[in-house]
C-alpha atoms as a PDB file:
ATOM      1  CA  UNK A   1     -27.751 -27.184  -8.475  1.00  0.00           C
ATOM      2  CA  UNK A   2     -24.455 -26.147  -6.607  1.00  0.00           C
ATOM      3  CA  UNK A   3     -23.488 -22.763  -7.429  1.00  0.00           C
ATOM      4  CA  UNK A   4     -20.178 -20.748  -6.870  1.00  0.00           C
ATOM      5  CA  UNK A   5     -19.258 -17.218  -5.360  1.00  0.00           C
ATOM      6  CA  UNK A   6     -16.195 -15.130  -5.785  1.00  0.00           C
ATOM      7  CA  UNK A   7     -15.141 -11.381  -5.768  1.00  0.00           C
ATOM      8  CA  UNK A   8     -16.570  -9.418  -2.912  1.00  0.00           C
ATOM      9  CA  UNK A   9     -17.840 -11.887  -0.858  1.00  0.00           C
ATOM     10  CA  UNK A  10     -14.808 -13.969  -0.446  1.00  0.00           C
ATOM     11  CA  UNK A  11     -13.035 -16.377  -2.165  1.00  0.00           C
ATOM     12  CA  UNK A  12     -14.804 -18.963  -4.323  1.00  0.00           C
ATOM     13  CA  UNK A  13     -16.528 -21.489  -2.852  1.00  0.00           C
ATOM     14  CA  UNK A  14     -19.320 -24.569  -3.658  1.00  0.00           C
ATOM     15  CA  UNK A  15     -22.801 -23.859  -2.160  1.00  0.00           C
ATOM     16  CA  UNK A  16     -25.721 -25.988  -2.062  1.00  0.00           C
ATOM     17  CA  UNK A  17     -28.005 -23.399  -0.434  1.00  0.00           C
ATOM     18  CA  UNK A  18     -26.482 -20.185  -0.237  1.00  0.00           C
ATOM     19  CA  UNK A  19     -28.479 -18.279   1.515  1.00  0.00           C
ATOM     20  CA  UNK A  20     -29.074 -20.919   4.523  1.00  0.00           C
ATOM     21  CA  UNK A  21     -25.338 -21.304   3.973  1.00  0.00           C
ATOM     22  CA  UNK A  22     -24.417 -17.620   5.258  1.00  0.00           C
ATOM     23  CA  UNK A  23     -25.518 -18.590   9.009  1.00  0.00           C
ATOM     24  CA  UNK A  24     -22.915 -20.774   9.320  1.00  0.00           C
ATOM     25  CA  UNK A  25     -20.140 -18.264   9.025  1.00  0.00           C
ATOM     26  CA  UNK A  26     -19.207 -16.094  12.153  1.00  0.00           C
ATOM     27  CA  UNK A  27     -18.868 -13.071   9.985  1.00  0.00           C
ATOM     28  CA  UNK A  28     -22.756 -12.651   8.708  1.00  0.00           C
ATOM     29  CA  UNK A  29     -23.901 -13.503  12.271  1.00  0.00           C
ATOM     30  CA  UNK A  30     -21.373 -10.424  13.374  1.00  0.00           C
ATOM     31  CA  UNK A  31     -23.070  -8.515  10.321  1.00  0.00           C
ATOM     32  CA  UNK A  32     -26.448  -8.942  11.450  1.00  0.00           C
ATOM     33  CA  UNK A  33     -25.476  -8.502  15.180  1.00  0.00           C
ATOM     34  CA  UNK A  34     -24.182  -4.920  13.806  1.00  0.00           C
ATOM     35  CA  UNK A  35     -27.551  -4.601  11.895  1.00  0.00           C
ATOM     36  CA  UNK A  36     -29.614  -4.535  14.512  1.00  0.00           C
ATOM     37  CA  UNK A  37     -27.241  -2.073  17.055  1.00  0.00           C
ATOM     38  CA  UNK A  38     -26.488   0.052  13.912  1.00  0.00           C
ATOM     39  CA  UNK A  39     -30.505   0.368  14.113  1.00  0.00           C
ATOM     40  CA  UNK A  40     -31.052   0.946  17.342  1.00  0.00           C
ATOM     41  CA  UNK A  41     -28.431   3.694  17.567  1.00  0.00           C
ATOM     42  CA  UNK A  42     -29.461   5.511  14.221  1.00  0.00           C
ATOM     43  CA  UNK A  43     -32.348   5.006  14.880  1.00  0.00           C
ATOM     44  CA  UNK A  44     -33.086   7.048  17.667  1.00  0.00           C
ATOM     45  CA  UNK A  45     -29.701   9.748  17.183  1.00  0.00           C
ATOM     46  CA  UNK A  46     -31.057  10.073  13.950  1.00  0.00           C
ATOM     47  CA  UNK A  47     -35.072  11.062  14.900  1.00  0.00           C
ATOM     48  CA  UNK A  48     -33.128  13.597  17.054  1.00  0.00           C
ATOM     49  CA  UNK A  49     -30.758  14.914  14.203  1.00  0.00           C
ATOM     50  CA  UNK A  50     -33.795  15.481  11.566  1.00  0.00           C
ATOM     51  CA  UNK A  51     -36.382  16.908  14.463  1.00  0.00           C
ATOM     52  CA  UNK A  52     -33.439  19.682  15.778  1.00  0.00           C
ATOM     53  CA  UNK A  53     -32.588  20.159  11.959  1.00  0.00           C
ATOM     54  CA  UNK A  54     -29.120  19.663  12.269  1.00  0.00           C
ATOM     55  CA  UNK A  55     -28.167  16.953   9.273  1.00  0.00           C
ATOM     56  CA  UNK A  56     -25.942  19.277   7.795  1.00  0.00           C
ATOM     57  CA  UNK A  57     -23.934  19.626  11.710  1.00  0.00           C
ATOM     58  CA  UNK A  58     -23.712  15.611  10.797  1.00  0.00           C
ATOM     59  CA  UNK A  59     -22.217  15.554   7.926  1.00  0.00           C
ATOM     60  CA  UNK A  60     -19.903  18.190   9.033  1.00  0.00           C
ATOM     61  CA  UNK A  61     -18.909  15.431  12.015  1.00  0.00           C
ATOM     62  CA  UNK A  62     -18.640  12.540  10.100  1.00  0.00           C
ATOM     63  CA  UNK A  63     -16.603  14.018   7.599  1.00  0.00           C
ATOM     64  CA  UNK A  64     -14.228  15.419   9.737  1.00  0.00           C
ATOM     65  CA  UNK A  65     -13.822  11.796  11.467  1.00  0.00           C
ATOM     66  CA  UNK A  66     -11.629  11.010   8.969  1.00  0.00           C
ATOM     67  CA  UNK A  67      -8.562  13.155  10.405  1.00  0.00           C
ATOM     68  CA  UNK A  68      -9.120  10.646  13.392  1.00  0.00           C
ATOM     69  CA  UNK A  69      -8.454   7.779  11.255  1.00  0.00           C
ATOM     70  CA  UNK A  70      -5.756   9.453   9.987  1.00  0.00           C
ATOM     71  CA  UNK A  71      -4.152   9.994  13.056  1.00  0.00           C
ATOM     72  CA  UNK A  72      -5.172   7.014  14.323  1.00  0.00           C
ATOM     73  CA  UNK A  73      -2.982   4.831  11.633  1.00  0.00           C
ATOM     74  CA  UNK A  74       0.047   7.677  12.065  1.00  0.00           C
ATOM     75  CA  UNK A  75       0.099   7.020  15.982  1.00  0.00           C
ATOM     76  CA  UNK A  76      -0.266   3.104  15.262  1.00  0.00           C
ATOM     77  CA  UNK A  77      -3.423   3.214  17.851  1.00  0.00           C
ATOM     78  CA  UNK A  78      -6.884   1.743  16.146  1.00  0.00           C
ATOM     79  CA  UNK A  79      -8.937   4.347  13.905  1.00  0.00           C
ATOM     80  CA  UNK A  80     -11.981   4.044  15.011  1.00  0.00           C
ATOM     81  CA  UNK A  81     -10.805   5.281  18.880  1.00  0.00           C
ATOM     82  CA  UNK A  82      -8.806   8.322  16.593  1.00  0.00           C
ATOM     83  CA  UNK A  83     -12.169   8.766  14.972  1.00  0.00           C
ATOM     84  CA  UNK A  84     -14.231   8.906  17.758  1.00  0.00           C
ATOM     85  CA  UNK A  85     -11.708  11.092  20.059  1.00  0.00           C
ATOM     86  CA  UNK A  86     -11.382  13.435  17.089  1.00  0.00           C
ATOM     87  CA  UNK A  87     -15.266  13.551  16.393  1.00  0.00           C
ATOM     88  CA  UNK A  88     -16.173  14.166  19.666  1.00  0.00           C
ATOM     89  CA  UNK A  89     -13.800  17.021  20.175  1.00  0.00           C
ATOM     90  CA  UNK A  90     -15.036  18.086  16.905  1.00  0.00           C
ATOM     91  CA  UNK A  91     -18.499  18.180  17.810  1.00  0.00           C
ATOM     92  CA  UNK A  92     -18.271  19.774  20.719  1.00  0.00           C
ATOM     93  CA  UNK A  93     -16.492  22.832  18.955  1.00  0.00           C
ATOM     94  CA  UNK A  94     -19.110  23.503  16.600  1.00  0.00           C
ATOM     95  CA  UNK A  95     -21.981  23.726  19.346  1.00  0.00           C
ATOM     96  CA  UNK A  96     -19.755  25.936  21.564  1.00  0.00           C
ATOM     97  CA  UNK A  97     -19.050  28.236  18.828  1.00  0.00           C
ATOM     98  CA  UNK A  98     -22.491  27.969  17.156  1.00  0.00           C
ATOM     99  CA  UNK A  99     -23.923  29.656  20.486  1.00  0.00           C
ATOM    100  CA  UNK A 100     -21.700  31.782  21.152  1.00  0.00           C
ATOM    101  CA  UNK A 101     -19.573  32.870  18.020  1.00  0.00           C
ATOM    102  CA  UNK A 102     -20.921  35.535  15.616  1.00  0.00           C
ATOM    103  CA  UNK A 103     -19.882  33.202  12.552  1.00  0.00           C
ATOM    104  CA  UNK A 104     -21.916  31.469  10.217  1.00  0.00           C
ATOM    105  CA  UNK A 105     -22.770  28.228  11.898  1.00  0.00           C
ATOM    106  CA  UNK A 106     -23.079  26.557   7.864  1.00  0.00           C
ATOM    107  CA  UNK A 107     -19.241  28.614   7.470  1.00  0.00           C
ATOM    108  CA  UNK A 108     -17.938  26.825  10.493  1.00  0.00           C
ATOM    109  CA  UNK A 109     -19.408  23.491   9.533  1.00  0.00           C
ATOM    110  CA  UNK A 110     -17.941  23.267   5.991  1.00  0.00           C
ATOM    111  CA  UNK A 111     -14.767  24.708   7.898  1.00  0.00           C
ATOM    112  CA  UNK A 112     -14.499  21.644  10.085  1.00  0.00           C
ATOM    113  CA  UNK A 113     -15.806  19.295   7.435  1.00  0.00           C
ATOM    114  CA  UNK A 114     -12.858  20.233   5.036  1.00  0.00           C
ATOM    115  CA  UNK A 115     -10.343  20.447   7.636  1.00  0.00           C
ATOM    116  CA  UNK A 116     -11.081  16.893   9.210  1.00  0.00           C
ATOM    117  CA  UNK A 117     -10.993  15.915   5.579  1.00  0.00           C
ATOM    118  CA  UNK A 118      -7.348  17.611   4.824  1.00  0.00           C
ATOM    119  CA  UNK A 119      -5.534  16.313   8.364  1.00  0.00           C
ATOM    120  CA  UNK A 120      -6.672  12.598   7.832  1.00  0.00           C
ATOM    121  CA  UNK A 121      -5.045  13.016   4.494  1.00  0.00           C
ATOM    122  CA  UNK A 122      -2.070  14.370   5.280  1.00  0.00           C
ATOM    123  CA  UNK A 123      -1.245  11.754   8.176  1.00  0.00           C
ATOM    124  CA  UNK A 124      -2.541   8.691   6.145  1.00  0.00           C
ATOM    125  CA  UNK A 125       0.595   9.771   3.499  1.00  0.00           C
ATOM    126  CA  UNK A 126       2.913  10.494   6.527  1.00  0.00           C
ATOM    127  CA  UNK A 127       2.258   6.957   8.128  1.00  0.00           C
ATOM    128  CA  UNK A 128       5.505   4.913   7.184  1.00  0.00           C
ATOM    129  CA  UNK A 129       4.938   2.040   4.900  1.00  0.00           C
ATOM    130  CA  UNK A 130       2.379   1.141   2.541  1.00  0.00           C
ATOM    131  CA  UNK A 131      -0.714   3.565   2.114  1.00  0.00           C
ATOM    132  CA  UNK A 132      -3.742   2.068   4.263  1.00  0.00           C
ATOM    133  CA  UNK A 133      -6.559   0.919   2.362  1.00  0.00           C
ATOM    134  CA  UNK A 134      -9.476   3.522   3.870  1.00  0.00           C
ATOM    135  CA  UNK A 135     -12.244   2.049   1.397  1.00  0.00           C
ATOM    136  CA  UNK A 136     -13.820   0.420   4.506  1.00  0.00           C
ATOM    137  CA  UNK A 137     -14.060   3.514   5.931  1.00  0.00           C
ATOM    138  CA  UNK A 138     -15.021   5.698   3.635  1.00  0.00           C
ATOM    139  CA  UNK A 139     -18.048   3.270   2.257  1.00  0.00           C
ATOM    140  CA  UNK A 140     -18.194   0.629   5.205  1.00  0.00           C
ATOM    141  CA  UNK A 141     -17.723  -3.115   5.059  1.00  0.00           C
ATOM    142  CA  UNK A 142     -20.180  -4.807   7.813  1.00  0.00           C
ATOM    143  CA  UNK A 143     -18.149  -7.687   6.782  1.00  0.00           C
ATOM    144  CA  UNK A 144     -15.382  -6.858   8.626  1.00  0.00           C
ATOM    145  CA  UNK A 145     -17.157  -6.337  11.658  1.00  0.00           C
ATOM    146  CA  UNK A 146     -15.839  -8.057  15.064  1.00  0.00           C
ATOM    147  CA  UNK A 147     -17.343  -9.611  17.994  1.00  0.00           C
ATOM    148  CA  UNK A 148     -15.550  -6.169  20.014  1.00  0.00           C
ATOM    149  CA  UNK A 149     -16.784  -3.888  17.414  1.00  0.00           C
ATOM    150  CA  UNK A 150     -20.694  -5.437  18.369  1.00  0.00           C
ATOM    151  CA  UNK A 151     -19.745  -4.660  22.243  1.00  0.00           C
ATOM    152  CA  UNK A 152     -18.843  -1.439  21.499  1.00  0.00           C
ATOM    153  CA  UNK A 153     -22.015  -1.195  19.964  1.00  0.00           C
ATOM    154  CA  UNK A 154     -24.300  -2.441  22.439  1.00  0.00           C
ATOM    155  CA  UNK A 155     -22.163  -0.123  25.281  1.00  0.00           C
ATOM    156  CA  UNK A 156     -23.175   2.657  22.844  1.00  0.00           C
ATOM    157  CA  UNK A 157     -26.493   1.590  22.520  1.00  0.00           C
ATOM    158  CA  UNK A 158     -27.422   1.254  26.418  1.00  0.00           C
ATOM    159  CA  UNK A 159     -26.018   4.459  27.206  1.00  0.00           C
ATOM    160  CA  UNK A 160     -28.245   6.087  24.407  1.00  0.00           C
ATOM    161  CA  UNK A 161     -31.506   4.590  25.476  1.00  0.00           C
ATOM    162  CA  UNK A 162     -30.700   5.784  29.098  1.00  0.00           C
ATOM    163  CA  UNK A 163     -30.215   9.094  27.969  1.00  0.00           C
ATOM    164  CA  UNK A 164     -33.554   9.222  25.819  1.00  0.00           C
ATOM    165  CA  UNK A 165     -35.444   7.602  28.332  1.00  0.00           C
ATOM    166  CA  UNK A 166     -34.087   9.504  31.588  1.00  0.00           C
ATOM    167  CA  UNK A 167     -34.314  12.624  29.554  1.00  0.00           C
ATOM    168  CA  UNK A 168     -37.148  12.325  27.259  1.00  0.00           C
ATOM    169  CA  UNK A 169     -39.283  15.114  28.054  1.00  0.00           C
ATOM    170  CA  UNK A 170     -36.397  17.851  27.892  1.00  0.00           C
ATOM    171  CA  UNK A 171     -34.849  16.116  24.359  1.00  0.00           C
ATOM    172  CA  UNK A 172     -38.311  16.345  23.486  1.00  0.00           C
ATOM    173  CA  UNK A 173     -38.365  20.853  24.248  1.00  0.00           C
ATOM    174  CA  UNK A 174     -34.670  20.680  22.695  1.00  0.00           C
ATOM    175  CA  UNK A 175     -35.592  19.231  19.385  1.00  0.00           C
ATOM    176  CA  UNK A 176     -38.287  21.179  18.389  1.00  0.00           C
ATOM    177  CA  UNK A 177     -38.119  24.326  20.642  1.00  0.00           C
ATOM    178  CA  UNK A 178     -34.593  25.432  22.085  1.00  0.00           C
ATOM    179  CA  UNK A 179     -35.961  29.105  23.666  1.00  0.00           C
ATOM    180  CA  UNK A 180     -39.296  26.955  25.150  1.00  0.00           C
ATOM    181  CA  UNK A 181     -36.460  24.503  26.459  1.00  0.00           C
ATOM    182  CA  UNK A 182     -34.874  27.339  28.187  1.00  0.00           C
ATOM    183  CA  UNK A 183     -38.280  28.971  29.642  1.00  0.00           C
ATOM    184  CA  UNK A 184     -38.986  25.706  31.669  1.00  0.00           C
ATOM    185  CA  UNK A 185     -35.794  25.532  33.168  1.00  0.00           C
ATOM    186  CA  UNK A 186     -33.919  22.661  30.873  1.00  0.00           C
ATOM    187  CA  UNK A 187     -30.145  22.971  31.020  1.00  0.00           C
ATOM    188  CA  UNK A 188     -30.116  23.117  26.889  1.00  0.00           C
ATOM    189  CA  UNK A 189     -26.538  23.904  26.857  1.00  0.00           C
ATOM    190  CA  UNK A 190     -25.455  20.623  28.737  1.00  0.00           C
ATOM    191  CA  UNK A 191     -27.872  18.594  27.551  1.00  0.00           C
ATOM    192  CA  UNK A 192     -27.112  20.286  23.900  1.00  0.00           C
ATOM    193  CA  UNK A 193     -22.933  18.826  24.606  1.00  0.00           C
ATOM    194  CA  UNK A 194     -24.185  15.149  25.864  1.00  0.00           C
ATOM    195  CA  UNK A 195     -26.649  15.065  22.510  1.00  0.00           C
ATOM    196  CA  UNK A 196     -24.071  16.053  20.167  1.00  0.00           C
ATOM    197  CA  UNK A 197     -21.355  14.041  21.673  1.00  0.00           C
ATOM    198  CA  UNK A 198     -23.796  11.310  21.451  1.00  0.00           C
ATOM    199  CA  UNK A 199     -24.123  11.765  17.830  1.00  0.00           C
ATOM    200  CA  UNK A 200     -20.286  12.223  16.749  1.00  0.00           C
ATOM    201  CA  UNK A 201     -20.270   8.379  18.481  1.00  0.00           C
ATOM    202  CA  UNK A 202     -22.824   7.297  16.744  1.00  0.00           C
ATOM    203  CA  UNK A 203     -21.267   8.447  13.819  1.00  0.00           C
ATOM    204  CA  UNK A 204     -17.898   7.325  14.222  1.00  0.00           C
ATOM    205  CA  UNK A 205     -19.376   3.887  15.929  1.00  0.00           C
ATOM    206  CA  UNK A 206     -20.853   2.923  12.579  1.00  0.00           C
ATOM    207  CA  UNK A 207     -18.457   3.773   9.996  1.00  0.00           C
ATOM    208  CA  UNK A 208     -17.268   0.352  10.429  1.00  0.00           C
ATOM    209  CA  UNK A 209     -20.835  -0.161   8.933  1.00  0.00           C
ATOM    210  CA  UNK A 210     -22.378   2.362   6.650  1.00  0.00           C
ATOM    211  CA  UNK A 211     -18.701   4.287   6.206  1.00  0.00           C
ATOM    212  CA  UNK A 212     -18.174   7.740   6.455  1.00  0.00           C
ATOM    213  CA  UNK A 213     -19.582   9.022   3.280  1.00  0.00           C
ATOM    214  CA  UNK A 214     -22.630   6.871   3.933  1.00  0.00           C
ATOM    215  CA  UNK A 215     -23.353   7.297   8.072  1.00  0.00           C
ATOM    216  CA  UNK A 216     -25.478  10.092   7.731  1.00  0.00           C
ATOM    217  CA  UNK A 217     -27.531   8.492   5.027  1.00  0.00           C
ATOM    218  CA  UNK A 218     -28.519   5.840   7.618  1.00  0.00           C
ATOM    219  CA  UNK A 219     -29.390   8.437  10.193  1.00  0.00           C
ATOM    220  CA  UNK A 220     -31.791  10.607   7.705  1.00  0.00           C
ATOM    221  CA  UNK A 221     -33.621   8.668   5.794  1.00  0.00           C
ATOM    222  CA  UNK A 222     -35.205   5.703   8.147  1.00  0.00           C
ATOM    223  CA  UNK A 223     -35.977   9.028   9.827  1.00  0.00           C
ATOM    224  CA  UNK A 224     -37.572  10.589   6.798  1.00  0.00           C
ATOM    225  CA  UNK A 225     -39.797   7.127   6.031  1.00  0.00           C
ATOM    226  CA  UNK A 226     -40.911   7.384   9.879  1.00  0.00           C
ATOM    227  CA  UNK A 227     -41.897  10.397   9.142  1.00  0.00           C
ATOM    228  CA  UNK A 228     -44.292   9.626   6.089  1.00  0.00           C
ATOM    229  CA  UNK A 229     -46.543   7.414   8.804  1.00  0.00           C
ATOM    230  CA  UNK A 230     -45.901   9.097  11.761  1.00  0.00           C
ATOM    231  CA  UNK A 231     -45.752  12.820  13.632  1.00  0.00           C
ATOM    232  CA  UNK A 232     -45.076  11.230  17.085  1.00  0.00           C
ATOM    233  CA  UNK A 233     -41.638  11.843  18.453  1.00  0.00           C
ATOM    234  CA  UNK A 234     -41.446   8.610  20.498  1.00  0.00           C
ATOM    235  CA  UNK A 235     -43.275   6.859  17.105  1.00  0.00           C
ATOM    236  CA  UNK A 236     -40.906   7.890  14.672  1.00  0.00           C
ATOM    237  CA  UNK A 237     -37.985   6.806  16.746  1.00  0.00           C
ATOM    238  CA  UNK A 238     -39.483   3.593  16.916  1.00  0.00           C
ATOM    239  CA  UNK A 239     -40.136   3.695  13.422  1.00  0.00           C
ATOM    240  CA  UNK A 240     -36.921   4.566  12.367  1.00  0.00           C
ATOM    241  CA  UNK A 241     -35.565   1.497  14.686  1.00  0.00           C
ATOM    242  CA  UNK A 242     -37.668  -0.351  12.454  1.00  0.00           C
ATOM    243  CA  UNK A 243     -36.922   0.708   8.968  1.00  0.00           C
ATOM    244  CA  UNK A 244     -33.122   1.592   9.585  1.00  0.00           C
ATOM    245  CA  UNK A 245     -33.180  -2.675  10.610  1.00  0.00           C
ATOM    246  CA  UNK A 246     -34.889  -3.917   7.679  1.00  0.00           C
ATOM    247  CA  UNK A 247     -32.542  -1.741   5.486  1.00  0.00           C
ATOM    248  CA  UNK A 248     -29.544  -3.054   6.913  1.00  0.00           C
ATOM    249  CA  UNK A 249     -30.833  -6.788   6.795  1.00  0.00           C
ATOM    250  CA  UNK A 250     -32.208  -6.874   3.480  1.00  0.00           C
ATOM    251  CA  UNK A 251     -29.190  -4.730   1.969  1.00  0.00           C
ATOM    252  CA  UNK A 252     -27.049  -7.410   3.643  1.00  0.00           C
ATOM    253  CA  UNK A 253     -28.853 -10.004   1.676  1.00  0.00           C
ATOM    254  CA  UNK A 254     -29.283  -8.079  -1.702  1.00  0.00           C
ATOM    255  CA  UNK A 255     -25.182  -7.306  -1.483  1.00  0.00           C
ATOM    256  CA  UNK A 256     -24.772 -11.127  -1.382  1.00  0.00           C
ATOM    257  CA  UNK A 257     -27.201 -11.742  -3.968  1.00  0.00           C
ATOM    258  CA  UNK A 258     -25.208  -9.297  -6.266  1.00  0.00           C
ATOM    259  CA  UNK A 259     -21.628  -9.260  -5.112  1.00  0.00           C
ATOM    260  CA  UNK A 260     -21.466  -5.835  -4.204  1.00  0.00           C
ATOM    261  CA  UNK A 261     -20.346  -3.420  -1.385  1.00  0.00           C
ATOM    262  CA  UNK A 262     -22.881  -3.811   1.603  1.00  0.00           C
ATOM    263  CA  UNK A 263     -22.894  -0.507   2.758  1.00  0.00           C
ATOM    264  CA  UNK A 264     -23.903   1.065  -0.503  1.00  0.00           C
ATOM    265  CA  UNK A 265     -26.640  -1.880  -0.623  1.00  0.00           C
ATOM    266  CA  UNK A 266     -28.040  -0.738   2.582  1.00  0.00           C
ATOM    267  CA  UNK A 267     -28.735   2.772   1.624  1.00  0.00           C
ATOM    268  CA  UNK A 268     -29.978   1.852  -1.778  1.00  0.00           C
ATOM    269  CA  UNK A 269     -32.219  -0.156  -0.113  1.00  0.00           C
ATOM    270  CA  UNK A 270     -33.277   2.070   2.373  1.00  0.00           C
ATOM    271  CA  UNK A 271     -34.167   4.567  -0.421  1.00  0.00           C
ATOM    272  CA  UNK A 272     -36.262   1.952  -1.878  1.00  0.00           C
ATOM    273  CA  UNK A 273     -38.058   1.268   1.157  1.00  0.00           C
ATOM    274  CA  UNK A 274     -38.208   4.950   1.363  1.00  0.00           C
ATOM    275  CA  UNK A 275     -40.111   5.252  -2.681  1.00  0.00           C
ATOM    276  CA  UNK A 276     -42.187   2.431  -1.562  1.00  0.00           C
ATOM    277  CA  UNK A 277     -43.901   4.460   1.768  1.00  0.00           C
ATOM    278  CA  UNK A 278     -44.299   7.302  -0.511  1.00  0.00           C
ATOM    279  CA  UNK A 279     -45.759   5.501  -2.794  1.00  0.00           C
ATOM    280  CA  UNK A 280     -48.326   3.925  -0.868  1.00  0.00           C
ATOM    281  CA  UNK A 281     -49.231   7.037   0.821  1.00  0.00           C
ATOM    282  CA  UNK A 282     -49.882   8.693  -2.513  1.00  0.00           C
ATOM    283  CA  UNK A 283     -51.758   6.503  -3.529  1.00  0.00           C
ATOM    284  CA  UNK A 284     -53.605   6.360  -0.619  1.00  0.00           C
ATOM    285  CA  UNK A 285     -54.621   9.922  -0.732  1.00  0.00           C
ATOM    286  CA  UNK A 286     -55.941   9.412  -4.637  1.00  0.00           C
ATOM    287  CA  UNK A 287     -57.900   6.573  -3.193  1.00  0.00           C
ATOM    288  CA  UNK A 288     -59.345   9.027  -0.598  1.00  0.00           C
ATOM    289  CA  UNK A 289     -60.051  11.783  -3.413  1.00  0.00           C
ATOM    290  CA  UNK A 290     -61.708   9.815  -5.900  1.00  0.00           C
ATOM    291  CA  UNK A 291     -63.964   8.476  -3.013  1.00  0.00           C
ATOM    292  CA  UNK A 292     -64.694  11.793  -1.983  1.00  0.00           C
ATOM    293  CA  UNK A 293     -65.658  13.120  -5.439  1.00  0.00           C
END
């Protein structure tokens, strides 16, 4: 029985098998192109972001991307590269001054975080012409992801597994033990810079994705599922690789099945996947109590 689509999705359309129908159109095989960079690059940013503790630094960057986008549409250059210029900059400012500034490093986040905020704002309304539409970015649309966008993406996600895997062992000191790190020789404080700038591309990389108000859901919770079966730094990353992939994929799928927003799919489906893991292992452990008693 032929069925029809509208609203979200695109325009309407007769379908015989809708689901088999979606590979046919460039823009889901660009979708789940992005899915599986988007997991590779959370993936392992994001083991690093939970083990160091520093979610709440994250936020604070991807929030403050947004005054890149703004600048980016008031200069007429694209807003992603005003993003990721902006973040960057951004980032590195808060681990300079979180080492060596006597302020509150949670003050100087929410500083940042508001002030990114306010200048995207204020050029978005001085751009002349009509107001842009910055619903992709704030909530994502991997949708309107483009072949360049998925380049971008795999550049990104080279250079991060080079990093990890030239510098494993001294990412490894960093994450969990910063005066250890220093004890055994590891330049922390350059190494520190390259992470963090690492992460404010990351961020910026996938609002096309997730969006801005969503990124750092995508690089906290695979992390927090990995977690559940796994205390192995190299495992969870894996893990995370894993879970942030069949989020993205099967959000993709339940956004079509629904007509709704795919980046808010993907997290609600990643905190699904999350419940389910937790579930399991709870159950698990009654299993393992009653058989003990």
């Amino acid at each position: 029985m032929a069925i029809y689509r509208t609203g979200y999705w695109g325009s309407t359309r007769k379908q015989e098998n809708p689901m088999l129908e979606l590979f046919q159109y460039d823009f889901f095989i660009n979708a789940l192109l992005a899915s599986v960079f988007t997991a590779v690059t959370c993936g392992i940013i994001g083991t690093y972001i939970v083990s160091r503790r520093i979610v709440f630094i994250s936020g604070g960057i991807s929030h403050a991307s947004f005054g890149g986008v703004g600048i980016g549409y008031y200069l007429g250059i694209s807003p992603i590269l005003g993003a990721a210029v902006f973040s960057v900059l951004v980032a590195l400012g808060i681990e300079a001054f979180s080492q060596k500034s006597e302020m509150r490093e949670d003050s100087l986040i929410g500083m940042m975080w508001s002030f990114g905020m306010a200048v995207g704002i204020i050029f978005v309304f001085l751009t002349p012409g009509y107001a842009a539409n910055l619903m992709s970015y704030l909530f994502g649309d991997i949708l309107t992801v483009t072949r360049m966008d998925i380049w971008v993406m795999v550049g990104l996600a080279v250079v991060i597994i080079l990093v990890f895997s030239l510098l494993f062992k001294e990412i490894l000191f960093l994450s969990f033990d910063r005066e250890y790190a220093e004890t055994q020789g590891v330049p922390v404080s350059a190494i520190g810079y390259l992470l963090i700038s690492l992460v404010a591309l990351t961020i910026v990389i996938n609002i096309r994705v997730i969006g801005i108000i969503l990124v750092i859901s995508m690089l906290t919770i695979p992390q927090a599922a990995a977690n559940l079966v796994s205390q192995d730094f190299r495992h969870i990353i894996f893990y995370s690789i894993g879970f942030a992939f069949l989020s993205s994929v099967c959000g993709l799928f339940f956004s079509y099945a629904l007509n709704i927003p795919s980046g808010a799919a993907i997290i609600f489906f990643s905190i699904i996947l999350f419940g389910i893991l937790k579930g399991i292992i709870f159950l698990q452990a009654k299993i393992k109590i009653s058989r003990a008693s």
